[in-house]
C-alpha atoms as a PDB file:
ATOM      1  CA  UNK A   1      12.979  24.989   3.354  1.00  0.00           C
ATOM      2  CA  UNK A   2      11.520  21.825   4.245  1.00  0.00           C
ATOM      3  CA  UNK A   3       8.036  21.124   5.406  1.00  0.00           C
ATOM      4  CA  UNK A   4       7.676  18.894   9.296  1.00  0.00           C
ATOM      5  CA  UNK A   5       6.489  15.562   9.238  1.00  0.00           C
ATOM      6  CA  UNK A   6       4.904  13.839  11.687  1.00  0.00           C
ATOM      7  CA  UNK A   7       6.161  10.546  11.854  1.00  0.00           C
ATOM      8  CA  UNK A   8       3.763   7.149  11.146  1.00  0.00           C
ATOM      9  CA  UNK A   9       2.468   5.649  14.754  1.00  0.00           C
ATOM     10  CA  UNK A  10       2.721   2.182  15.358  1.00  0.00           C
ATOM     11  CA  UNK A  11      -1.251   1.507  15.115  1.00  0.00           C
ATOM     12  CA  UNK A  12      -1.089   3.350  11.695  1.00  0.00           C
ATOM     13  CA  UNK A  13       2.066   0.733  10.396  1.00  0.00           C
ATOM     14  CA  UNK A  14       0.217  -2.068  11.811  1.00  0.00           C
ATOM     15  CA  UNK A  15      -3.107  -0.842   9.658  1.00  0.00           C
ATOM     16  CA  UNK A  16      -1.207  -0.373   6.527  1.00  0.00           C
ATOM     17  CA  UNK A  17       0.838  -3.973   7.049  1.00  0.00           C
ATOM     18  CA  UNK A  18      -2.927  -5.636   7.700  1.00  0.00           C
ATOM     19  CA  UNK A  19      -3.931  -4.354   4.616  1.00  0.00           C
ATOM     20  CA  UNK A  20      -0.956  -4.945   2.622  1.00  0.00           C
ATOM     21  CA  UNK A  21      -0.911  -8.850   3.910  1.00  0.00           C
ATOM     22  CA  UNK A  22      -4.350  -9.047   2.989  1.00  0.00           C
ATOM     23  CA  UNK A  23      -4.420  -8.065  -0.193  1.00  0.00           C
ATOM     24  CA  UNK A  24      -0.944  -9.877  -1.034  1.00  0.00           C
ATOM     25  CA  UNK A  25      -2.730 -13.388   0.331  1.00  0.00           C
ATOM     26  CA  UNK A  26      -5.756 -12.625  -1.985  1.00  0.00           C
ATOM     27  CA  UNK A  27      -3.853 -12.457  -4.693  1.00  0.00           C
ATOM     28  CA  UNK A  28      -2.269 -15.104  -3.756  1.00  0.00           C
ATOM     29  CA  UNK A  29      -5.079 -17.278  -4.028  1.00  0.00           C
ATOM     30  CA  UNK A  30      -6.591 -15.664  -6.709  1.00  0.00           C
ATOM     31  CA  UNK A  31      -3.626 -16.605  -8.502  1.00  0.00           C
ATOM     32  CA  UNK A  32      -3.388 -20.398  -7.389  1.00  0.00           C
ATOM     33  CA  UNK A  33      -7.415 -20.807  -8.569  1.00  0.00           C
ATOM     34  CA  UNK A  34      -5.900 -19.414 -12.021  1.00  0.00           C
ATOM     35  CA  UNK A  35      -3.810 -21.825 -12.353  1.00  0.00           C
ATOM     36  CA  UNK A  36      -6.355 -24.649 -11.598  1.00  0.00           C
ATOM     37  CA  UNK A  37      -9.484 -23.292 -13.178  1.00  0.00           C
ATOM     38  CA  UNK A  38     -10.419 -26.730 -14.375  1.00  0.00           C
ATOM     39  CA  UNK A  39     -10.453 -27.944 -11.121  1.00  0.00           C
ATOM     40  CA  UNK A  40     -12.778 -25.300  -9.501  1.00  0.00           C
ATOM     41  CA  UNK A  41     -16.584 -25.462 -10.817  1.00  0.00           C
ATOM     42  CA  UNK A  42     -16.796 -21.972 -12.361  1.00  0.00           C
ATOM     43  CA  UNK A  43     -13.169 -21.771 -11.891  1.00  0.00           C
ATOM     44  CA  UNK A  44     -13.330 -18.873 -15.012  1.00  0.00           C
ATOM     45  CA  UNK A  45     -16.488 -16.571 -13.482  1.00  0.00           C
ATOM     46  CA  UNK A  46     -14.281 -17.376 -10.071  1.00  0.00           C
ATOM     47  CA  UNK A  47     -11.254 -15.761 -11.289  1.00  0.00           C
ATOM     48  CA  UNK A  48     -12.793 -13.165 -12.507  1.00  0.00           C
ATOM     49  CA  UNK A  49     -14.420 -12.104  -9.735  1.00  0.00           C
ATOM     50  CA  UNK A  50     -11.448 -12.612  -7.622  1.00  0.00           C
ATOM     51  CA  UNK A  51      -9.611 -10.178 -10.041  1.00  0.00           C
ATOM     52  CA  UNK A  52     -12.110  -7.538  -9.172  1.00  0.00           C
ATOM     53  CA  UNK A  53     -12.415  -7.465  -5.315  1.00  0.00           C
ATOM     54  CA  UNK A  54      -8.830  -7.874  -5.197  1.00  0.00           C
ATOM     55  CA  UNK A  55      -8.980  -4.827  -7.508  1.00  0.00           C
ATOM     56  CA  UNK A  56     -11.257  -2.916  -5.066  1.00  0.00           C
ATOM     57  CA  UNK A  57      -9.579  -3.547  -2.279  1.00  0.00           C
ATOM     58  CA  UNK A  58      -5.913  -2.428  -3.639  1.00  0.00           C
ATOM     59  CA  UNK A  59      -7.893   1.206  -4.297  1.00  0.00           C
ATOM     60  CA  UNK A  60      -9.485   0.812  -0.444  1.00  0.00           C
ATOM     61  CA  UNK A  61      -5.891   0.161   0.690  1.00  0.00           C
ATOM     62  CA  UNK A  62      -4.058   3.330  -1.245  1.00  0.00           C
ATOM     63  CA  UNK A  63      -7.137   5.804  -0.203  1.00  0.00           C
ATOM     64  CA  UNK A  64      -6.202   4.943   2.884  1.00  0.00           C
ATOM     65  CA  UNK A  65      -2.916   5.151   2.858  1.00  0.00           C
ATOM     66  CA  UNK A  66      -3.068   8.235   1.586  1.00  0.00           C
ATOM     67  CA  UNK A  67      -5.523   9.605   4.412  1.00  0.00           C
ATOM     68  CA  UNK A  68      -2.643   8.516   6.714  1.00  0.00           C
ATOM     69  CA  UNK A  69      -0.127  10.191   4.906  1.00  0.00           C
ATOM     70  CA  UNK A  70      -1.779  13.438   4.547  1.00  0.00           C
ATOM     71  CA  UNK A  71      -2.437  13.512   8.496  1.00  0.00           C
ATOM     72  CA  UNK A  72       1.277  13.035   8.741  1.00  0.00           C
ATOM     73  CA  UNK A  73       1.796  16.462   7.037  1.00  0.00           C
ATOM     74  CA  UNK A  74       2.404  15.012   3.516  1.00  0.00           C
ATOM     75  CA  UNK A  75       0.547  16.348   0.473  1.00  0.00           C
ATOM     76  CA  UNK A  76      -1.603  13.812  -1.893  1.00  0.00           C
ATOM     77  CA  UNK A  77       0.266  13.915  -4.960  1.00  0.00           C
ATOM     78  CA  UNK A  78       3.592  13.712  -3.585  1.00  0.00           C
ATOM     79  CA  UNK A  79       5.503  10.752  -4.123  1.00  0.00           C
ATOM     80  CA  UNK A  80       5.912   8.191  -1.509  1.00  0.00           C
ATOM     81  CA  UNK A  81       6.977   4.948  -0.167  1.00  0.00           C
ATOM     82  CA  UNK A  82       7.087   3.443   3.218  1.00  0.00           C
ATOM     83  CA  UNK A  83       9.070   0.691   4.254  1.00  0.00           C
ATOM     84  CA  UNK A  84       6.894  -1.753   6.221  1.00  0.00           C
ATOM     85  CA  UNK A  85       9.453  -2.994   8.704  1.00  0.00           C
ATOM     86  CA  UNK A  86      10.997   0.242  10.025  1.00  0.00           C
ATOM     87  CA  UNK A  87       7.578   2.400   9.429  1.00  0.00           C
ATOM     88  CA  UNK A  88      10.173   4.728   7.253  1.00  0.00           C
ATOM     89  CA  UNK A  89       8.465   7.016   4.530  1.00  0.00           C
ATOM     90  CA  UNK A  90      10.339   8.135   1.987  1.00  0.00           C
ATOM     91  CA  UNK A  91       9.854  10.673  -0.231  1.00  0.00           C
ATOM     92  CA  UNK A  92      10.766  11.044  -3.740  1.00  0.00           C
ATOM     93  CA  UNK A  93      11.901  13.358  -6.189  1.00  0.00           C
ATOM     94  CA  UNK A  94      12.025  16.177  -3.686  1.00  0.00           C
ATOM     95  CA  UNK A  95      15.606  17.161  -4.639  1.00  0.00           C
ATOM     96  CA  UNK A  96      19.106  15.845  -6.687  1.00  0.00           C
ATOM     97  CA  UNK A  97      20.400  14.634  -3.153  1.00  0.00           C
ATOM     98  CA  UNK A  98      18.387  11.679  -3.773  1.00  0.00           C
ATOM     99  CA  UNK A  99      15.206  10.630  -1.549  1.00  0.00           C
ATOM    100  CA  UNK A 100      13.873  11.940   1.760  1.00  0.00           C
ATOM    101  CA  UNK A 101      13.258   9.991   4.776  1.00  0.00           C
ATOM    102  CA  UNK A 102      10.739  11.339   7.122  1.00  0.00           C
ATOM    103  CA  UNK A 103      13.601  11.603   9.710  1.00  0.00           C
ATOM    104  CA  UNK A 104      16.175  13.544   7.339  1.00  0.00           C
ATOM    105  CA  UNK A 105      13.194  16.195   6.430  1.00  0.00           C
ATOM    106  CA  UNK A 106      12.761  17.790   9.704  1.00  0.00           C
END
């Protein structure tokens, strides 16, 4: 028998597509100062730091994504993804039929 889901709401997908840009563009930059280190005073110590807040903030981002997932009925170590477009979770390893959408496990 499977559990109910509640399904994500559109201000949750927005909040986990903010983060997910955000984090993306940081690395993003992070990863164009690497390349030009020489050309940034400190470029290194730069880096570096960059490396760690960008590292910070991709924990911030799956605590909370969790939280949101757990108010929507599913448990914390279950494994998950969610398709940012369509706001789709799906859930893996939950049988040999293949992966669960959050509409299929009703």
């Amino acid at each position: 028998m499977f559990k109910k889901y509640r399904k994500l709401t559109p201000e949750e997908l927005s909040e986990i597509k903010a983060l997910h840009q955000g984090i993306e563009w940081d690395r993003f930059k992070t990863q164009q100062i690497k390349g030009n280190t020489a050309l940034v005073k400190g470029g290194k110590k730069l880096v570096a730091w960059m490396e760690q807040v960008n590292a910070i903030m991709e924990n911030v981002k799956k605590a909370r994504v969790t939280t949101i997932l757990r108010s929507c009925g599913y448990q914390q170590n279950q494994q998950t993804s969610i398709n940012l477009k369509t706001g789709k979770v799906v859930i893996h390893g939950t049988s040999t039929d293949g992966p669960k959408t959050s509409e299929e496990v009703k």
